[in-house]
N, C-alpha and C. Protein backbone atom coordinates (compact mmCIF):
# COMPACT_ATOMS: atom_id res chain seq x y z
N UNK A 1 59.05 93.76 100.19
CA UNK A 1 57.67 94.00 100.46
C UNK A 1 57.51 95.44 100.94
N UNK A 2 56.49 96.21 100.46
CA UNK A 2 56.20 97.10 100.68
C UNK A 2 55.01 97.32 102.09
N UNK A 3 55.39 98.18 102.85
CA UNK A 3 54.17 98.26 103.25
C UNK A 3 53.51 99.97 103.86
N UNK A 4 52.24 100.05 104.09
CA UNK A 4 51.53 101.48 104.00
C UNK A 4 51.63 101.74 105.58
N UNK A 5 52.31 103.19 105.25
CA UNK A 5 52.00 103.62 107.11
C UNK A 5 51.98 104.96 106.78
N UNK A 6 51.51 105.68 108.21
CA UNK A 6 50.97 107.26 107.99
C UNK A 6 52.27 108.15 108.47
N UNK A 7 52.99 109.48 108.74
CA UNK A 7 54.14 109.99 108.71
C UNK A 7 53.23 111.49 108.88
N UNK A 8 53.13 112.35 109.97
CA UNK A 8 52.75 113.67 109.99
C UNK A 8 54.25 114.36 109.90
N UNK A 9 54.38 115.21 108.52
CA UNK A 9 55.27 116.07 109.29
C UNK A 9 55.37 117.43 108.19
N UNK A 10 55.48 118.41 108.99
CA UNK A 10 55.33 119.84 108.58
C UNK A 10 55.35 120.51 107.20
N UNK A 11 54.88 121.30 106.94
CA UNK A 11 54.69 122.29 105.45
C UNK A 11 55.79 122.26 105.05
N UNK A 12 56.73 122.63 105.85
CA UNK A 12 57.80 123.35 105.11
C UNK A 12 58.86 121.91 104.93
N UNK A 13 58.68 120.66 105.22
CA UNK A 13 59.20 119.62 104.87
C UNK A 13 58.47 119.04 104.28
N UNK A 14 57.17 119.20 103.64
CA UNK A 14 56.74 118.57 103.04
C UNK A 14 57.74 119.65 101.72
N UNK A 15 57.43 120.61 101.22
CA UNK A 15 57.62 121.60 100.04
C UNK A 15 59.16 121.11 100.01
N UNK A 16 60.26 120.91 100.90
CA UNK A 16 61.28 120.76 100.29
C UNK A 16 61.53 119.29 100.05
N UNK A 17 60.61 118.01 100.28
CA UNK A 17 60.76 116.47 100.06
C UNK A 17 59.80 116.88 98.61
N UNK A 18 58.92 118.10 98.44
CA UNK A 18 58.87 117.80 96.68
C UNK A 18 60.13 119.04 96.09
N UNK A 19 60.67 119.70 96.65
CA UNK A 19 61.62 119.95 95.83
C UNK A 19 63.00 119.32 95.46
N UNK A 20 62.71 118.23 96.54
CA UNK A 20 63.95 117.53 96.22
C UNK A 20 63.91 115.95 95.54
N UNK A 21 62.49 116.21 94.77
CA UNK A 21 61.84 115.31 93.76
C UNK A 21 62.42 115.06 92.67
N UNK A 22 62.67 114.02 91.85
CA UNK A 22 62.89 113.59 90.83
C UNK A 22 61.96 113.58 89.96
N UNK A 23 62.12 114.40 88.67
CA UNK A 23 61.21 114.27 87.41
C UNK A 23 60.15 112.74 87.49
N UNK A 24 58.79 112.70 87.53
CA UNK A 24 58.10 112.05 87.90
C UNK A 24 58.32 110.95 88.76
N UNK A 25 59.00 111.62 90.00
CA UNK A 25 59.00 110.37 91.63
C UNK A 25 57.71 110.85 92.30
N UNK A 26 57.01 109.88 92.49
CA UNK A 26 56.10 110.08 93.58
C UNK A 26 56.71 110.43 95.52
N UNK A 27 56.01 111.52 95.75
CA UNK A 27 56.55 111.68 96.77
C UNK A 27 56.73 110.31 97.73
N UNK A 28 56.40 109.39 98.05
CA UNK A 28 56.84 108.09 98.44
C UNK A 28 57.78 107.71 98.26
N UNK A 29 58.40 107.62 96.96
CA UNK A 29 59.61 107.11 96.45
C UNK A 29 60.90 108.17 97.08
N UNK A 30 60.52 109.74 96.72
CA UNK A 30 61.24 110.51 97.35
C UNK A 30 61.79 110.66 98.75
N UNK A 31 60.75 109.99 99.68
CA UNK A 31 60.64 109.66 100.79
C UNK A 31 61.99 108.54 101.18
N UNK A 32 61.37 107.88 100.44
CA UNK A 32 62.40 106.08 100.44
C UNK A 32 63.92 106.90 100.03
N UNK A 33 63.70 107.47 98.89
CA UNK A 33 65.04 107.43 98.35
C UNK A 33 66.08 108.71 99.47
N UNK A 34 65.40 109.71 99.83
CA UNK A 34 66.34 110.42 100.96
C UNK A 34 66.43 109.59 102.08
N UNK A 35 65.67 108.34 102.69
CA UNK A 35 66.09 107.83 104.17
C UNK A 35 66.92 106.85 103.59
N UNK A 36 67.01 106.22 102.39
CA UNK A 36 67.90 105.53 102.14
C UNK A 36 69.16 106.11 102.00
N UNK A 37 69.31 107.33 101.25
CA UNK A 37 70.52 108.02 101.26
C UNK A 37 71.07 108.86 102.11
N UNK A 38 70.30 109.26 103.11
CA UNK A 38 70.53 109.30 104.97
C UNK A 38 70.93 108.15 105.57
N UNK A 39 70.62 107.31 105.37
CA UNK A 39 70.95 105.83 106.05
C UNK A 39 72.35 105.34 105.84
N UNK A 40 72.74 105.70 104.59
CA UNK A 40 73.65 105.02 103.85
C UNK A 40 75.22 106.07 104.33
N UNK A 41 74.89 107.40 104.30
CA UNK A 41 75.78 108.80 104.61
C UNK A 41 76.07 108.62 106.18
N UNK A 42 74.97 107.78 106.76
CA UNK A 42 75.15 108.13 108.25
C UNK A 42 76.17 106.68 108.42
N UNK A 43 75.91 105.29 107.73
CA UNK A 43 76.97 104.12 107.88
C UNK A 43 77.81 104.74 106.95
N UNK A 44 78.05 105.21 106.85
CA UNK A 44 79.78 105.95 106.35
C UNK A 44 80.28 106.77 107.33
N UNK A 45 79.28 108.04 107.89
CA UNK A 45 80.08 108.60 108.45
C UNK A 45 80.33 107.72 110.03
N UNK A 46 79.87 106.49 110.49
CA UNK A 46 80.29 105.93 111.43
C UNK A 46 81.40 105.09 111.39
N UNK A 47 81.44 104.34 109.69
CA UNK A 47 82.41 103.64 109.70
C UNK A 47 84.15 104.46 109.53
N UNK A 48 83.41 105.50 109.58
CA UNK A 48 85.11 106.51 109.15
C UNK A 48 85.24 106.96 110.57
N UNK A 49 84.16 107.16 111.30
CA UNK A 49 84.55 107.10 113.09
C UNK A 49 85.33 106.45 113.59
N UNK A 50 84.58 104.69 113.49
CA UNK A 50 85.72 103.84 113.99
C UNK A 50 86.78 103.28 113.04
N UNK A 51 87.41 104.22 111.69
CA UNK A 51 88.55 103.84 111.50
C UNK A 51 89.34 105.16 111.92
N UNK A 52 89.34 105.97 112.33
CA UNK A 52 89.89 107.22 112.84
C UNK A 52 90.26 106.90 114.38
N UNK A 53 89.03 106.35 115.19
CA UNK A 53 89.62 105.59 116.32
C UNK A 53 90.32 104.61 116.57
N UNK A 54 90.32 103.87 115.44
CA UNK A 54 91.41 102.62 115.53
C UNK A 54 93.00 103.14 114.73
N UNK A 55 92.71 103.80 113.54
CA UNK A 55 94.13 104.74 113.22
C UNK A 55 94.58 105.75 114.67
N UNK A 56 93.79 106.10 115.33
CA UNK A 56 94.56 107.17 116.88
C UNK A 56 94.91 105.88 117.48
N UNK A 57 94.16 104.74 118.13
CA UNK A 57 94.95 104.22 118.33
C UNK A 57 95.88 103.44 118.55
N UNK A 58 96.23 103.06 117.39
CA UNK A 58 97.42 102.91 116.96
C UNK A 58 98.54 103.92 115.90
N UNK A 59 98.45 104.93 116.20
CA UNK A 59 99.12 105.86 115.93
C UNK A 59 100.72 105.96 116.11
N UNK A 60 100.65 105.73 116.96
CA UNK A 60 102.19 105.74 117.39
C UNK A 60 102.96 104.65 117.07
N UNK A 61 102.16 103.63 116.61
CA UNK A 61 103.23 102.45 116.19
C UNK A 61 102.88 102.68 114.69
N UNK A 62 102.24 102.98 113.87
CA UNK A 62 102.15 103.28 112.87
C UNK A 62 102.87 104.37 112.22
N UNK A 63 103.21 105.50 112.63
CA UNK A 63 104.62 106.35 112.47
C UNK A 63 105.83 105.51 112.79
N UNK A 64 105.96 104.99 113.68
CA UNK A 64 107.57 104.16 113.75
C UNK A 64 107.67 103.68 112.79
N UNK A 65 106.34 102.67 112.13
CA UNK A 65 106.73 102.08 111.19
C UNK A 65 107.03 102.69 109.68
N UNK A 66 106.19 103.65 109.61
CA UNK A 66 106.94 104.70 108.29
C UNK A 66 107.92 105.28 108.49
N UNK A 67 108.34 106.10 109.84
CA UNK A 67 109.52 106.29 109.80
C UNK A 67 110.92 105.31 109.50
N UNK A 68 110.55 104.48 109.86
CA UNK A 68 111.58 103.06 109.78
C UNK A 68 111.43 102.88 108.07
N UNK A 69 110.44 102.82 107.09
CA UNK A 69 110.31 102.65 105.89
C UNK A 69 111.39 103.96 105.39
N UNK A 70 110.58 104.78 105.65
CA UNK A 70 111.57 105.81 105.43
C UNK A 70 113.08 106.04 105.15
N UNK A 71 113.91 105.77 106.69
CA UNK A 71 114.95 105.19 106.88
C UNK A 71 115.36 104.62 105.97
N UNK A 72 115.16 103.44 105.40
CA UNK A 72 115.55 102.00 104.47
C UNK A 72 115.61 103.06 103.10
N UNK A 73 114.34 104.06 102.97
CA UNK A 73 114.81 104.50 101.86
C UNK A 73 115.38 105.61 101.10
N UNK A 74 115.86 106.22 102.73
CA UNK A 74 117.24 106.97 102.65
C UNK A 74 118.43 107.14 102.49
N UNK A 75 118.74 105.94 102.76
CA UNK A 75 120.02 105.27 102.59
C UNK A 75 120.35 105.09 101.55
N UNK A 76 121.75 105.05 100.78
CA UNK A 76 122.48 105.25 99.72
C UNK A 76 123.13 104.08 99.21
């Protein structure tokens, strides 16, 4: 469902939400389609947050364990 609401915001964001228009998108759609693809960039860049915090930490047991792989496949 769609629905109508009002949004004030400046000249110079209006001129670049139509330059960053698609061959006949109504600025509405343009609207939708950058907060959707803001929305979507921003749950990525959080979910790569908390796998960076959960790879730190556990970091240190996660090298033992490649090093130990390692090991096994050094051997002759």
């Amino acid at each position: 469902m769609r629905l109508k609401t009002s949004v004030t915001l400046s000249e110079d964001l209006l001129r670049a939400i139509d330059r960053a228009a698609r061959k006949g998108e109504a600025r509405s759609q343009v609207l939708e389609r950058l907060v959707r693809e803001g929305l979507a960039a921003r749950a990525r860049r959080e979910a790569g947050e908390r796998d960076r915090t959960l790879i730190n930490e556990h970091a240190e047991a996660l090298n033992a364990e490649v090093e130990d792989a390692l090991h096994y496949q050094a051997l002759p």
